[in-house]
N, C-alpha and C. Protein backbone atom coordinates (compact mmCIF):
# COMPACT_ATOMS: atom_id res chain seq x y z
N UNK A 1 0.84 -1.18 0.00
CA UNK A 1 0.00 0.00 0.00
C UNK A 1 0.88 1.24 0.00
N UNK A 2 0.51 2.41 -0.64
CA UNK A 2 1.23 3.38 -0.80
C UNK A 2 1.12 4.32 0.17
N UNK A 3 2.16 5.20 0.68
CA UNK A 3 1.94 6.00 2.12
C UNK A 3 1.31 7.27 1.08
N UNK A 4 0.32 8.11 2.26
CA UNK A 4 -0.46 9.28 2.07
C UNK A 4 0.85 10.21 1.51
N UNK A 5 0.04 10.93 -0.43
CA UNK A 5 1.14 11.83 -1.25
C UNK A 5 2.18 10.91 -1.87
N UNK A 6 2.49 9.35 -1.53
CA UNK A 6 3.29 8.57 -2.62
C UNK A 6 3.11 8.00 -3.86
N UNK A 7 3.16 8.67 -5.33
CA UNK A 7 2.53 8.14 -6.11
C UNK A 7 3.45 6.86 -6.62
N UNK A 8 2.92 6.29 -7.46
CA UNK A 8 3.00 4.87 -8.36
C UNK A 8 3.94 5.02 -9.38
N UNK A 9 4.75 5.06 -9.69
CA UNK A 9 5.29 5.46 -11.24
C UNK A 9 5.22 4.32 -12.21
N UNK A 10 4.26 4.02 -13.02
CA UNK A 10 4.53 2.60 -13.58
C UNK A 10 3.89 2.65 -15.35
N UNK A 11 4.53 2.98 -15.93
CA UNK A 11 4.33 2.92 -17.66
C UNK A 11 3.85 1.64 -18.08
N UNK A 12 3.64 1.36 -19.20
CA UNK A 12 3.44 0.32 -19.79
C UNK A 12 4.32 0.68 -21.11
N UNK A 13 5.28 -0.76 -21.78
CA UNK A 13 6.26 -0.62 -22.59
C UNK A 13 5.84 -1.26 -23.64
N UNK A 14 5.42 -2.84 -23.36
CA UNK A 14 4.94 -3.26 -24.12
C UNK A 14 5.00 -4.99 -23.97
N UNK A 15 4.91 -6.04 -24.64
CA UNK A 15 4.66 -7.40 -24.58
C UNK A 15 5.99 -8.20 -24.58
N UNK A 16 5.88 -9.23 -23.75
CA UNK A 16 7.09 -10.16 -23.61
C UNK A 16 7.20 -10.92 -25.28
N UNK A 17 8.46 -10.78 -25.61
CA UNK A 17 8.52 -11.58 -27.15
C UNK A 17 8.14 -12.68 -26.64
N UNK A 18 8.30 -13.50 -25.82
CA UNK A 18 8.28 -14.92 -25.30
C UNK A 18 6.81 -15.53 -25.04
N UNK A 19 6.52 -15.10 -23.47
CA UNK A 19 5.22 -15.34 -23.29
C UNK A 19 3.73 -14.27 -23.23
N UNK A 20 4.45 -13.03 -24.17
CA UNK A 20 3.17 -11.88 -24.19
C UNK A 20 2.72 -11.16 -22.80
N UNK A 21 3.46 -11.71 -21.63
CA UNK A 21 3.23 -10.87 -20.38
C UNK A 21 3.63 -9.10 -20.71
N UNK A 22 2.73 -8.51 -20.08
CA UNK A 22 2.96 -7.26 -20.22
C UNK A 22 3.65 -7.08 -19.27
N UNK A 23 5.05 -5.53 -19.87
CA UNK A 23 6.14 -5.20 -19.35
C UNK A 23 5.81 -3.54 -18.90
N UNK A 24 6.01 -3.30 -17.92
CA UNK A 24 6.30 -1.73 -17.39
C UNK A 24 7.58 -1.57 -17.26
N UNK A 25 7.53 -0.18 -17.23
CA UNK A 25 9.07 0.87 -16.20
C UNK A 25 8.22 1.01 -14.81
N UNK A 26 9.07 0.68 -14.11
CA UNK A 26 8.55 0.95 -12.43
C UNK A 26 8.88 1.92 -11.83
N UNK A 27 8.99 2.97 -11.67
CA UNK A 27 10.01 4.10 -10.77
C UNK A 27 11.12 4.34 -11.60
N UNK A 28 10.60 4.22 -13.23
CA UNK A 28 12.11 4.51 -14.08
C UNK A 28 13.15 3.38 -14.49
N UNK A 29 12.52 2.11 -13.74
CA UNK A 29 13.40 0.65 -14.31
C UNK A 29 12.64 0.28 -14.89
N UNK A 30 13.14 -0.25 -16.10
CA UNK A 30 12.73 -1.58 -16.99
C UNK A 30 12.18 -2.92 -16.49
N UNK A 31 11.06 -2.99 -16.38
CA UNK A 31 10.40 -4.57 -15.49
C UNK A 31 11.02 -5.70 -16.57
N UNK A 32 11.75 -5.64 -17.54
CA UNK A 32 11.95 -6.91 -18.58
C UNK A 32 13.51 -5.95 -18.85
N UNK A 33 13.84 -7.40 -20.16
CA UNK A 33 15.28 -6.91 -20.58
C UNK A 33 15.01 -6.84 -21.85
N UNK A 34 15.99 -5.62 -22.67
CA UNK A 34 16.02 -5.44 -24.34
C UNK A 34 16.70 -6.65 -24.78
N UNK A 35 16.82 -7.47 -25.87
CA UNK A 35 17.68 -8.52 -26.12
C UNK A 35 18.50 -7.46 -27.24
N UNK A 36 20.02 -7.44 -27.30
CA UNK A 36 21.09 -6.86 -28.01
C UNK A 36 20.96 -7.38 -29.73
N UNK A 37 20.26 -8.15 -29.71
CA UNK A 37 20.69 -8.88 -31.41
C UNK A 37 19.46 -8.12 -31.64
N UNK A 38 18.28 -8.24 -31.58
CA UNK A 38 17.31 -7.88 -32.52
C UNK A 38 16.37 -6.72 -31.62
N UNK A 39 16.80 -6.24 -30.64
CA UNK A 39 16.06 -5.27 -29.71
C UNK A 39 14.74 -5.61 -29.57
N UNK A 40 14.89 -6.97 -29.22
CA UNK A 40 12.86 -7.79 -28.61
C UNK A 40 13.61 -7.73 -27.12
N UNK A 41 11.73 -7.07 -27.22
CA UNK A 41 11.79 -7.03 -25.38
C UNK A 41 10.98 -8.48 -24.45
N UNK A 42 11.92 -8.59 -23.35
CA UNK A 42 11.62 -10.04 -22.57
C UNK A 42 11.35 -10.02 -21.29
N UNK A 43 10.65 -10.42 -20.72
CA UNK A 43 10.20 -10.41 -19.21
C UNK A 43 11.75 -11.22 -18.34
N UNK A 44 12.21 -11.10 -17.31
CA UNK A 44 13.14 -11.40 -16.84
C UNK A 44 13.10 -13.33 -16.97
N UNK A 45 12.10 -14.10 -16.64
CA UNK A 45 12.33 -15.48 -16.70
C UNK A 45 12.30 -15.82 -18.72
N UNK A 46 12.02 -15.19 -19.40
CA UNK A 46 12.03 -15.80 -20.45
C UNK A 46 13.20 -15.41 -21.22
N UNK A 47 13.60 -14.10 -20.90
CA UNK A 47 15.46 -13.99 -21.13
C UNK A 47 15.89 -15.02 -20.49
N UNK A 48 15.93 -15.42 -19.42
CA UNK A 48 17.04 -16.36 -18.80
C UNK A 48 16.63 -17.77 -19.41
N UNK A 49 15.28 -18.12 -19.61
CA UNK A 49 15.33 -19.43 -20.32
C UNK A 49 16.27 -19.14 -21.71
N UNK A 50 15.94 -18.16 -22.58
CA UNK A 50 16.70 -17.80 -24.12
C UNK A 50 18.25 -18.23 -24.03
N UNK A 51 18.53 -17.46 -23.05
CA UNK A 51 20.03 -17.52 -22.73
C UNK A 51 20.49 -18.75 -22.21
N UNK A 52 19.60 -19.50 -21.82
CA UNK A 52 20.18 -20.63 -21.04
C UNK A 52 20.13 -21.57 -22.26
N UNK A 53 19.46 -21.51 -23.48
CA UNK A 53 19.33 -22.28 -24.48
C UNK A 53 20.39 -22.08 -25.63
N UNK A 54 20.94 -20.49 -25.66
CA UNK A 54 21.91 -20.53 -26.32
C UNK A 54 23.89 -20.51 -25.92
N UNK A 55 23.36 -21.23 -24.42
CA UNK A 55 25.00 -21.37 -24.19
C UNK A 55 24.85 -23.13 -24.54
N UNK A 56 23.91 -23.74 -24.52
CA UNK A 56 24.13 -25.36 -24.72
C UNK A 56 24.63 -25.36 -26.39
């Protein structure tokens, strides 16, 4: 719950390439990660599955 005069800061960015979960900025952070090769945006567990698939 937010204290009395604390607002929310929370955007909407846009859809997980992976599983379509929607991504915000929270207080100015990125809730997901940009991927460097093709700039698709990813919710934090579906980058780490990606990445975990391209070190095997």
């Amino acid at each position: 719950m937010l204290a009395k005069g604390e607002w929310r800061l929370e955007e909407f960015v846009g859809f997980c390439s992976g599983c379509g979960k929607p991504i915000h900025c929270l207080h100015g952070f990125l809730n997901g990660i940009v991927s460097e090769e093709k700039e698709m945006l990813y919710c934090f567990q579906c980058y780490e599955k990606k990445e975990a698939g391209q070190e095997r």
